[in-house]
C-alpha atoms as a PDB file:
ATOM      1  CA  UNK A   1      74.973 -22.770  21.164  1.00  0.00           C
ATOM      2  CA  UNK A   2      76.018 -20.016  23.163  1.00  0.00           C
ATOM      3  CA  UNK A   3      75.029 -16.416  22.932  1.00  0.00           C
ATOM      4  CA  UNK A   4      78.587 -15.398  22.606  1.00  0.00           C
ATOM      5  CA  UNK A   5      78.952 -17.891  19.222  1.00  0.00           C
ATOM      6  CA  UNK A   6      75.400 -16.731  18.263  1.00  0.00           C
ATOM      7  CA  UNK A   7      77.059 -12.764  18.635  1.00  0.00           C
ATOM      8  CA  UNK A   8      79.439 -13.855  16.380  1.00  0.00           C
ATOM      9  CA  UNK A   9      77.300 -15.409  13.636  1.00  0.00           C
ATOM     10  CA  UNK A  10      74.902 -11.951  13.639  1.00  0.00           C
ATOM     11  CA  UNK A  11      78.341  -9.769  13.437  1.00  0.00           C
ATOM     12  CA  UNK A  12      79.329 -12.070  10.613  1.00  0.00           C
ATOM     13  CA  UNK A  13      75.849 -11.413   8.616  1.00  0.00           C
ATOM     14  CA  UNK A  14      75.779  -7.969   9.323  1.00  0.00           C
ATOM     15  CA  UNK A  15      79.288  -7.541   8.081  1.00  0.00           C
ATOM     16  CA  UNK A  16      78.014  -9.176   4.830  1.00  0.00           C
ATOM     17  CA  UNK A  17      75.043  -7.503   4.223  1.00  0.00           C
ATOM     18  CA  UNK A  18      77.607  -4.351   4.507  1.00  0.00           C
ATOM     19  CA  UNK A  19      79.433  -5.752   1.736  1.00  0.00           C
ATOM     20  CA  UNK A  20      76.787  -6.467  -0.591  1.00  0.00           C
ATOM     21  CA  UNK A  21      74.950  -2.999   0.070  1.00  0.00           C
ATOM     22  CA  UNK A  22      78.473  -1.203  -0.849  1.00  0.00           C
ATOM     23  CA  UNK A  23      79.149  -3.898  -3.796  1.00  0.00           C
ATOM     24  CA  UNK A  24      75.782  -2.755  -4.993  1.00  0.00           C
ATOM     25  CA  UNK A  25      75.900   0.854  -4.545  1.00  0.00           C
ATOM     26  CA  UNK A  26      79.242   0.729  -6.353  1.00  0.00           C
ATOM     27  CA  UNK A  27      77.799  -0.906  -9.351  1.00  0.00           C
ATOM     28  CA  UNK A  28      74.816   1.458  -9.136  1.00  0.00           C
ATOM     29  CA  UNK A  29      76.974   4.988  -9.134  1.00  0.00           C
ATOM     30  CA  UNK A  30      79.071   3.091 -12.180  1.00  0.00           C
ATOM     31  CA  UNK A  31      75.917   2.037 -14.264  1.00  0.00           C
ATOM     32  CA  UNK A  32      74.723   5.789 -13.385  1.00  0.00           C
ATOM     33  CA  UNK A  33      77.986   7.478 -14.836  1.00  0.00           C
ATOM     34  CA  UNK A  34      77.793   5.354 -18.143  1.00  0.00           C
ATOM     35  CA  UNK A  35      74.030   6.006 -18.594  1.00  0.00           C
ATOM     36  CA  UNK A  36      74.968   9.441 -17.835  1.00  0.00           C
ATOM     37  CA  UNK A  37      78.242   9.647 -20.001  1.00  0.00           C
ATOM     38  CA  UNK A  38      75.529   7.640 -22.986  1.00  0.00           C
ATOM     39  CA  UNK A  39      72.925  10.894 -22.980  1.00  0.00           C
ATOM     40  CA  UNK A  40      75.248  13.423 -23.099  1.00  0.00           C
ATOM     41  CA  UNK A  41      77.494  11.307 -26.253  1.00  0.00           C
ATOM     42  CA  UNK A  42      73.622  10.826 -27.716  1.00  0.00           C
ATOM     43  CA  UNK A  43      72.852  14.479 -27.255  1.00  0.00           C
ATOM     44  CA  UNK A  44      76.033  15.484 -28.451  1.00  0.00           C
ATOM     45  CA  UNK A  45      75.212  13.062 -31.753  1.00  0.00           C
ATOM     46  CA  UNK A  46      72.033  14.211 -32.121  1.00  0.00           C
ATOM     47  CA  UNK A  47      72.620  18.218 -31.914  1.00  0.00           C
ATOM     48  CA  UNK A  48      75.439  17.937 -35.055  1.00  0.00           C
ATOM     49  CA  UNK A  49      72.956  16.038 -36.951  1.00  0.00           C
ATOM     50  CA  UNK A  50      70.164  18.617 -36.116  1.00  0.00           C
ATOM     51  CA  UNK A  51      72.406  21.631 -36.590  1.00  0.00           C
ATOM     52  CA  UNK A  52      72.519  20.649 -40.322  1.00  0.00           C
ATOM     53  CA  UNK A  53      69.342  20.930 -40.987  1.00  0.00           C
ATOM     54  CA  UNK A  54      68.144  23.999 -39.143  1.00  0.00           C
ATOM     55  CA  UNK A  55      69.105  26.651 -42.519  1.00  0.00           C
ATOM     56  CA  UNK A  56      66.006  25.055 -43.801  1.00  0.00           C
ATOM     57  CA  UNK A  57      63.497  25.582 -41.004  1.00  0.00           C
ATOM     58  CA  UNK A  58      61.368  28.332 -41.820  1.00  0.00           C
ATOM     59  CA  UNK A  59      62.419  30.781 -39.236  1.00  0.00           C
ATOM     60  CA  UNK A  60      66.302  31.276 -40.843  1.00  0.00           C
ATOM     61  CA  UNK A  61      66.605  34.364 -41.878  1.00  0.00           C
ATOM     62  CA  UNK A  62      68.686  33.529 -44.840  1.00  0.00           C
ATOM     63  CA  UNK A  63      68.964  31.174 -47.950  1.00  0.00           C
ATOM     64  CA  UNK A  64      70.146  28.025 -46.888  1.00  0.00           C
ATOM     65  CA  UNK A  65      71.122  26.898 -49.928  1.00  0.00           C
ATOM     66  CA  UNK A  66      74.257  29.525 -49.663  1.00  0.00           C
ATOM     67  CA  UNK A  67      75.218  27.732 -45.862  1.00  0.00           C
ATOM     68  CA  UNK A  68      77.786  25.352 -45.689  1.00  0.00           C
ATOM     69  CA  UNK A  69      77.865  22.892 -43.088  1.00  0.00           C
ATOM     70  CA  UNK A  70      81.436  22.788 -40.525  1.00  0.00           C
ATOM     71  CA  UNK A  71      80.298  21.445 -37.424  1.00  0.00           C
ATOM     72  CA  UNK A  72      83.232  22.679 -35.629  1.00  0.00           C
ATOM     73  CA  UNK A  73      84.509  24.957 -34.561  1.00  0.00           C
ATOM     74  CA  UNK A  74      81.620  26.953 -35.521  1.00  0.00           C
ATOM     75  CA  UNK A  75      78.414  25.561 -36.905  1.00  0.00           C
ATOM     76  CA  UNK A  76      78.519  26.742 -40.527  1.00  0.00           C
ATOM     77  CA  UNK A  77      79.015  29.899 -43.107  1.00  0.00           C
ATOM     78  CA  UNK A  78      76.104  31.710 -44.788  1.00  0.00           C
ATOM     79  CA  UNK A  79      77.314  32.604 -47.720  1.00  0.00           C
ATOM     80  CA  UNK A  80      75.424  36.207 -48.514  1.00  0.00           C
ATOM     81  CA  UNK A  81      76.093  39.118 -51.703  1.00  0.00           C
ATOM     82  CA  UNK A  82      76.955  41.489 -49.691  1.00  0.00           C
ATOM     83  CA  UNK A  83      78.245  39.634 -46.571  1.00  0.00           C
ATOM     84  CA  UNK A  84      79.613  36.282 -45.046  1.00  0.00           C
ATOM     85  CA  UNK A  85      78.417  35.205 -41.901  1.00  0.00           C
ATOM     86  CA  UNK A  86      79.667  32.698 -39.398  1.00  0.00           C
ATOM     87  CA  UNK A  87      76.829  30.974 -38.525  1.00  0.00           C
ATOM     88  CA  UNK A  88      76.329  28.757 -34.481  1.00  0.00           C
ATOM     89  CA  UNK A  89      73.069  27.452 -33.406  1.00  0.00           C
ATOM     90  CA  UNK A  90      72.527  27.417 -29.882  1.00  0.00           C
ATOM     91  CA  UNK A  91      69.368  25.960 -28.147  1.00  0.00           C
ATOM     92  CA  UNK A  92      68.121  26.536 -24.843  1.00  0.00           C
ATOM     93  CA  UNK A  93      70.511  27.887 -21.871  1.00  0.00           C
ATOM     94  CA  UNK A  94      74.141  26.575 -24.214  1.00  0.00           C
ATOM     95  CA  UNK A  95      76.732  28.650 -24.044  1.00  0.00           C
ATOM     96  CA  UNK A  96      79.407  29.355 -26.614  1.00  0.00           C
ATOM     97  CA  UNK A  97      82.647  27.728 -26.386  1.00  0.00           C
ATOM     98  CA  UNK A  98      85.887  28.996 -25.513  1.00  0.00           C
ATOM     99  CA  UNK A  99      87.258  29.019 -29.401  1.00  0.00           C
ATOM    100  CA  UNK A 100      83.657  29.937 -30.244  1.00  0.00           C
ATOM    101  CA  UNK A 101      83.983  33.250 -28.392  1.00  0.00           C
ATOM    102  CA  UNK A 102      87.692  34.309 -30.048  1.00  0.00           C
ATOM    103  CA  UNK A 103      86.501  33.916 -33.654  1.00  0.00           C
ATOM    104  CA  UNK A 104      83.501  35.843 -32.715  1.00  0.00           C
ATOM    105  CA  UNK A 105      86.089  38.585 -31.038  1.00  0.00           C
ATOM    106  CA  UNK A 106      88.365  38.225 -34.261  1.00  0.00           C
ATOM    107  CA  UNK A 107      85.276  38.876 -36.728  1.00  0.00           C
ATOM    108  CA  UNK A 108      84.248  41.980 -34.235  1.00  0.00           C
ATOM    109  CA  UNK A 109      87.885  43.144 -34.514  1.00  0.00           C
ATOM    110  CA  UNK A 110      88.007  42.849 -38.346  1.00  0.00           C
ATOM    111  CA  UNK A 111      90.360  40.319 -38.094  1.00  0.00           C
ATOM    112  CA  UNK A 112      89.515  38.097 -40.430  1.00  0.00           C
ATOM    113  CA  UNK A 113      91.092  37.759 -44.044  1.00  0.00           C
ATOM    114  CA  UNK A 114      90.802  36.116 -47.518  1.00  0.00           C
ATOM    115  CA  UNK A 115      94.321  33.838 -49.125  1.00  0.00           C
ATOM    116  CA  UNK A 116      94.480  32.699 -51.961  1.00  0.00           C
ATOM    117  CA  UNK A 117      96.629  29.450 -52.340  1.00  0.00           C
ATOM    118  CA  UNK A 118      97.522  28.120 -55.535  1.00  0.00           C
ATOM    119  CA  UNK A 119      99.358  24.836 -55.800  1.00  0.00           C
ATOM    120  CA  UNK A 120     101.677  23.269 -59.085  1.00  0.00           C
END
């Protein structure tokens, strides 16, 4: 064989290997951004179920057998004799969310009301 053919043949293998290594870093940054997208659905999951059960920890202030459960777009209502409260548990560093932060603004503006609806 001649060097030039033997060139050839080490271009060719190195041009495959490239392939492969990109094949598997593609797979890689895929399998990555469904693990990733997995936690955060999981978390997500887990903090709803959670949130329904914090009225009864020790530490709430009120009596959790006058909080209804919502889930969205605020956690729940605490249902008080002299007040209703709009009730969202936040852990860590979370952040309210947009519509989170207008009800709170409507409740601080006295914006909010009571209907009654009666159907026949």
């Amino acid at each position: 064989m001649s060097s030039v053919e033997n060139m050839w043949k080490i271009i060719l293998i190195f041009v495959i290997l490239i392939v492969i290594l990109v094949i598997l870093y593609w797979r890689t940054q895929r399998q990555l951004k469904e693990l990733k997208w997995a936690k955060k659905s999981q978390s997500s999951r887990y903090g709803k179920m959670t949130e329904q059960f914090l009225p009864f920890l020790e530490d709430y202030p009120y009596d959790p057998q006058n909080f209804r459960f919502l889930g969205t777009p605020v956690d729940g209502i605490q249902f008080e004799k002299d007040k209703i409260l709009f009730i969202e548990f936040k852990t860590a560093d979370s952040q309210m969310s947009g519509r989170q932060k207008e009800i709170k603004e409507l409740v601080d503006n006295k914006k909010v009301e009571f209907e009654e609806h009666r159907i026949m």
